[in-house]
Each structure stands twice: as C-alpha cells, then as structure tokens.
C-alpha atoms as a PDB file:
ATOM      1  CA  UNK A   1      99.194 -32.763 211.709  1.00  0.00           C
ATOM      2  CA  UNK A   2      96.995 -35.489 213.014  1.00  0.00           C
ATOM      3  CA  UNK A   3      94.247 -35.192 215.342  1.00  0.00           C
ATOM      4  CA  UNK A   4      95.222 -36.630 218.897  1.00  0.00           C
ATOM      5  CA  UNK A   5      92.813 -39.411 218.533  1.00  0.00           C
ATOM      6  CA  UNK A   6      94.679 -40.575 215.354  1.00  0.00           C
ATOM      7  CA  UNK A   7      97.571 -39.881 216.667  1.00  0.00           C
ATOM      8  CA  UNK A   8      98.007 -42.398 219.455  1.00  0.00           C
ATOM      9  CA  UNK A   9      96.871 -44.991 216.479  1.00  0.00           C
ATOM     10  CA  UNK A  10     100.194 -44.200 214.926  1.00  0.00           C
ATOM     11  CA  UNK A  11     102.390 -44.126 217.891  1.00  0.00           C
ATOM     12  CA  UNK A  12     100.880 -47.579 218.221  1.00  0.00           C
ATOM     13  CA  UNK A  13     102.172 -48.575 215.176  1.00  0.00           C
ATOM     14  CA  UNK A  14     105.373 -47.402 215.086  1.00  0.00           C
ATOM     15  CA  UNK A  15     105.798 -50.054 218.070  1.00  0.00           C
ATOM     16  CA  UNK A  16     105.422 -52.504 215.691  1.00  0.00           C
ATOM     17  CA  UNK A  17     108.448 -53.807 213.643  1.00  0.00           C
ATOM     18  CA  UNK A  18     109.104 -52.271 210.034  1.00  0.00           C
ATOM     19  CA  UNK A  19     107.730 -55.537 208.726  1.00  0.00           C
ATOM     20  CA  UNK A  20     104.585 -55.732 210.154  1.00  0.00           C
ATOM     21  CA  UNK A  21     101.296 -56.590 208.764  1.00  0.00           C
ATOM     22  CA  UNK A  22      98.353 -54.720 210.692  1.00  0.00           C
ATOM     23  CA  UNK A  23      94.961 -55.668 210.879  1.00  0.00           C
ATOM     24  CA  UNK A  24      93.275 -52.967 212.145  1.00  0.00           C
ATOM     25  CA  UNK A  25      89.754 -53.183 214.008  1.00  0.00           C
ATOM     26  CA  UNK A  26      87.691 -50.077 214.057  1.00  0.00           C
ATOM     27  CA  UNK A  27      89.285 -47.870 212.270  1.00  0.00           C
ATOM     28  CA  UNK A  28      88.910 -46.997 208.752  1.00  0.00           C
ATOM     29  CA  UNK A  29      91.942 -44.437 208.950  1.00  0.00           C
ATOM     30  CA  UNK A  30      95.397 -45.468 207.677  1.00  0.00           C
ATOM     31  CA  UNK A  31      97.557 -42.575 206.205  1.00  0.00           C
ATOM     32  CA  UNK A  32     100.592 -41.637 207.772  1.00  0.00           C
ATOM     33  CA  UNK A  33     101.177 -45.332 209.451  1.00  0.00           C
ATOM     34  CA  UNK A  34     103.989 -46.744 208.164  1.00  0.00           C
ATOM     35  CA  UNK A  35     103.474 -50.442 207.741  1.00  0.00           C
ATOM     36  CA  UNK A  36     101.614 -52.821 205.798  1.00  0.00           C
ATOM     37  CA  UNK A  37      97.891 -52.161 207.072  1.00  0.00           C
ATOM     38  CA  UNK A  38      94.600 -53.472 205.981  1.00  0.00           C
ATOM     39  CA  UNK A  39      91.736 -50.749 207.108  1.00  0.00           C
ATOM     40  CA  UNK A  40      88.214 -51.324 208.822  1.00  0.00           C
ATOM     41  CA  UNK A  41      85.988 -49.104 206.097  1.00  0.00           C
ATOM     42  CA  UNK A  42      82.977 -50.069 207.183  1.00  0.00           C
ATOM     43  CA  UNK A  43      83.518 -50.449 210.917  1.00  0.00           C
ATOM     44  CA  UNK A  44      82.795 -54.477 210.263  1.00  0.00           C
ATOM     45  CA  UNK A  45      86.044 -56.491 210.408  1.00  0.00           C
ATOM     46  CA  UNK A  46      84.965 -57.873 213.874  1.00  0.00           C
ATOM     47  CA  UNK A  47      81.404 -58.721 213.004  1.00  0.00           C
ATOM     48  CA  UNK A  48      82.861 -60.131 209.718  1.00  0.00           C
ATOM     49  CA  UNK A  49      85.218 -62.423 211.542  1.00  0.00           C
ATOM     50  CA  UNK A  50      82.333 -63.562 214.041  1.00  0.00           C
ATOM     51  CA  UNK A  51      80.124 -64.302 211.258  1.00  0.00           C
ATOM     52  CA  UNK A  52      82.438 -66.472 208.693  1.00  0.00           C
ATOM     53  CA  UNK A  53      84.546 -68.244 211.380  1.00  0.00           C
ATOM     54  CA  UNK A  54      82.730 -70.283 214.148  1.00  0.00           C
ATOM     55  CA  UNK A  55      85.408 -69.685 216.737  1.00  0.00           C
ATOM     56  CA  UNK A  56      87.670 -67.728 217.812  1.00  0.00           C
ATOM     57  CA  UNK A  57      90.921 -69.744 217.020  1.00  0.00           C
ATOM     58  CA  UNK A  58      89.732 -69.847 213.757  1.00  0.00           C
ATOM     59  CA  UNK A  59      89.766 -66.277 213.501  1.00  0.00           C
ATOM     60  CA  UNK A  60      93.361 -66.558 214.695  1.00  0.00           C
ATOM     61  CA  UNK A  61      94.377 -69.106 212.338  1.00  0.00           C
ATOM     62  CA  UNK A  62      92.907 -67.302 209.637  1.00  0.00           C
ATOM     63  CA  UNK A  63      94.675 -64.281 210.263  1.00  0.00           C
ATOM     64  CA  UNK A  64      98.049 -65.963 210.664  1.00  0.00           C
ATOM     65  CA  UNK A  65      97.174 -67.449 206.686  1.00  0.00           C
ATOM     66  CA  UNK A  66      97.213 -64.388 205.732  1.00  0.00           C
ATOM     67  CA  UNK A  67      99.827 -62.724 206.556  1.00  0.00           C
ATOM     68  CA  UNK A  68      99.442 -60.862 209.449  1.00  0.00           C
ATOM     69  CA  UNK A  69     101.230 -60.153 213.096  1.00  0.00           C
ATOM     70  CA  UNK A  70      99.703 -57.552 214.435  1.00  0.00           C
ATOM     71  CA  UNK A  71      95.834 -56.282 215.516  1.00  0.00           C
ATOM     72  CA  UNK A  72      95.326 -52.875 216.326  1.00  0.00           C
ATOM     73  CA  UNK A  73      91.787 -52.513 217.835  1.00  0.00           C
ATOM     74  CA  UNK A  74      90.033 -49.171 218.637  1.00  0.00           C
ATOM     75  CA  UNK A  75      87.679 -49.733 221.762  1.00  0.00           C
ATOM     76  CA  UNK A  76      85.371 -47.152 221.410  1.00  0.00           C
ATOM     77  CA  UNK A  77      83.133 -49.372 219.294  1.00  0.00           C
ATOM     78  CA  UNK A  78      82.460 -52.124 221.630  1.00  0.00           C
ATOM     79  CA  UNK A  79      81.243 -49.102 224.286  1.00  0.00           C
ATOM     80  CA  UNK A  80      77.339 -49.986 225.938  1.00  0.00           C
ATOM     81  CA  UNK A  81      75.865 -46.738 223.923  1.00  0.00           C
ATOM     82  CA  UNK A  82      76.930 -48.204 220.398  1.00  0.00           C
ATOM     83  CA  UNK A  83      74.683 -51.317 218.517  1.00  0.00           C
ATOM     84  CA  UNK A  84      77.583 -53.386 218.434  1.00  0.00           C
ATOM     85  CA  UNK A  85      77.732 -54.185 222.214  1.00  0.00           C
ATOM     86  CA  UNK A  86      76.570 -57.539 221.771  1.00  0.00           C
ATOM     87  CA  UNK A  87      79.198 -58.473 220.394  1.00  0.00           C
ATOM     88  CA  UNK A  88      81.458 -57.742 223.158  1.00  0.00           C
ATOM     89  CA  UNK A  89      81.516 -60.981 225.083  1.00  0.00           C
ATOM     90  CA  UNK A  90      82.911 -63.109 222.565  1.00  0.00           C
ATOM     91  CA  UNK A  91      84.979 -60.482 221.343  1.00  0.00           C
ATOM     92  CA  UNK A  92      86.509 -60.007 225.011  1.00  0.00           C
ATOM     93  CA  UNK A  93      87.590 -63.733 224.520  1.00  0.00           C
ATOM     94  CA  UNK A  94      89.132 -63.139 221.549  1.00  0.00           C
ATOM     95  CA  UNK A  95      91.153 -60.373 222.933  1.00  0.00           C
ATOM     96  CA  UNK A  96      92.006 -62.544 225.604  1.00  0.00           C
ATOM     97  CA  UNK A  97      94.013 -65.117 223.151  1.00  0.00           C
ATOM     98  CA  UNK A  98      95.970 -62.231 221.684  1.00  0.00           C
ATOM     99  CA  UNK A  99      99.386 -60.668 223.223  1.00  0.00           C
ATOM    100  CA  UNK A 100      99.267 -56.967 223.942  1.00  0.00           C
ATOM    101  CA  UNK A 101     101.828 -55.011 223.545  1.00  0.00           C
ATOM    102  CA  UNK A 102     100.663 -51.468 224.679  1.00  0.00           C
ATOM    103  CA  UNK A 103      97.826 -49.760 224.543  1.00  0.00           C
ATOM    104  CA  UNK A 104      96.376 -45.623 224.661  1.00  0.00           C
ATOM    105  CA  UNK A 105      93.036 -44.206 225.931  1.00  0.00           C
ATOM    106  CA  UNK A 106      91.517 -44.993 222.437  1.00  0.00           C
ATOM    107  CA  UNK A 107      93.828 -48.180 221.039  1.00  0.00           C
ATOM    108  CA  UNK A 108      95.267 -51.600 222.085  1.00  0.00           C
ATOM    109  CA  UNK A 109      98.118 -53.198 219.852  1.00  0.00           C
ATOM    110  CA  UNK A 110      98.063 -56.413 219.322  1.00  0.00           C
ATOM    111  CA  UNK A 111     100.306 -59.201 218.459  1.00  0.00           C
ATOM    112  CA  UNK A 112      99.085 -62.363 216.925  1.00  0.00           C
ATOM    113  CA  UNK A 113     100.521 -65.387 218.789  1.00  0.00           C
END
C-alpha cells in the first residue's frame, strides 16, 4: 500500500512507456515505479539545473544527453510558503518548453521534446 500522495506519482508513471527514463523533480521517493528513474534526495534537482546551466534549453539539452524522456515534477515545492519560491519564474518557463502529458493534484508528467 502506498499513501495517496505517492500514489498518483505512480499512476503517473505507468503513463509512461516501459522504456522510459524519468527524471523526477521533487521527489525523493521511487519504489514501486516501474521504470528507469533517477530520484530528487535532496529536494535540489531544479536548483541544481538553474545553477550549472545558464538557460533553460540547456537544461533540456542536457537532459536529452543523458538519457532521459520523461520529467515528473511534484508542485508542492514551488508553493509561496516554501524558500524555494524564487525560483518559480524561471522554472515556470522551463515548464513551459516541456510537453505534458497528464497531471494529478500533487504531479505533472512530463515529456522531454
């Protein structure tokens, strides 16, 4: 049993094909998802990103070197109460370059274009 939160991470994911790689923003979580994932432990993948790539097509072209196709991004993080919020403008932009796919109350799939 998952917790409902956690849960609608995995539905996302099983949206995904089998062959997905999953770059996940926000979440540190990945049992039970059944792809190829990379995990958030520290809550820092976005900062990260902001800090070693100038913009944000870099950040895309950087992803696609590596490997991956998919962006899984859990919102909550980005919310006015939380320290990260100034980060939110340029990660809005970001977002914008992206496809989505679906997205719950907590989660937004991504694919990489």
């Amino acid at each position: 049993r998952f917790n409902p939160t956690y849960a609608q991470l995995l539905l996302l994911a099983e949206k995904t094909p089998a062959n997905a790689y999953i770059y996940l923003i926000n979440e540190p979580r990945v049992y039970g998802i059944n792809r190829l994932v990379v995990s958030d432990p520290n809550n820092d993948h976005a900062a990260h990103n902001f800090y070693l790539y100038p913009t944000n097509e870099e950040i895309i072209s950087a992803w696609k070197q590596a490997g991956y196709t998919h962006v899984i991004v859990r919102m909550y993080i980005f919310d006015t109460e939380i320290e990260n919020q100034h980060l939110s403008p340029r990660f809005d932009a970001l977002r914008q370059m992206l496809i989505e796919i679906d997205k719950t109350q907590e989660y937004i799939l991504y694919q990489i274009p």
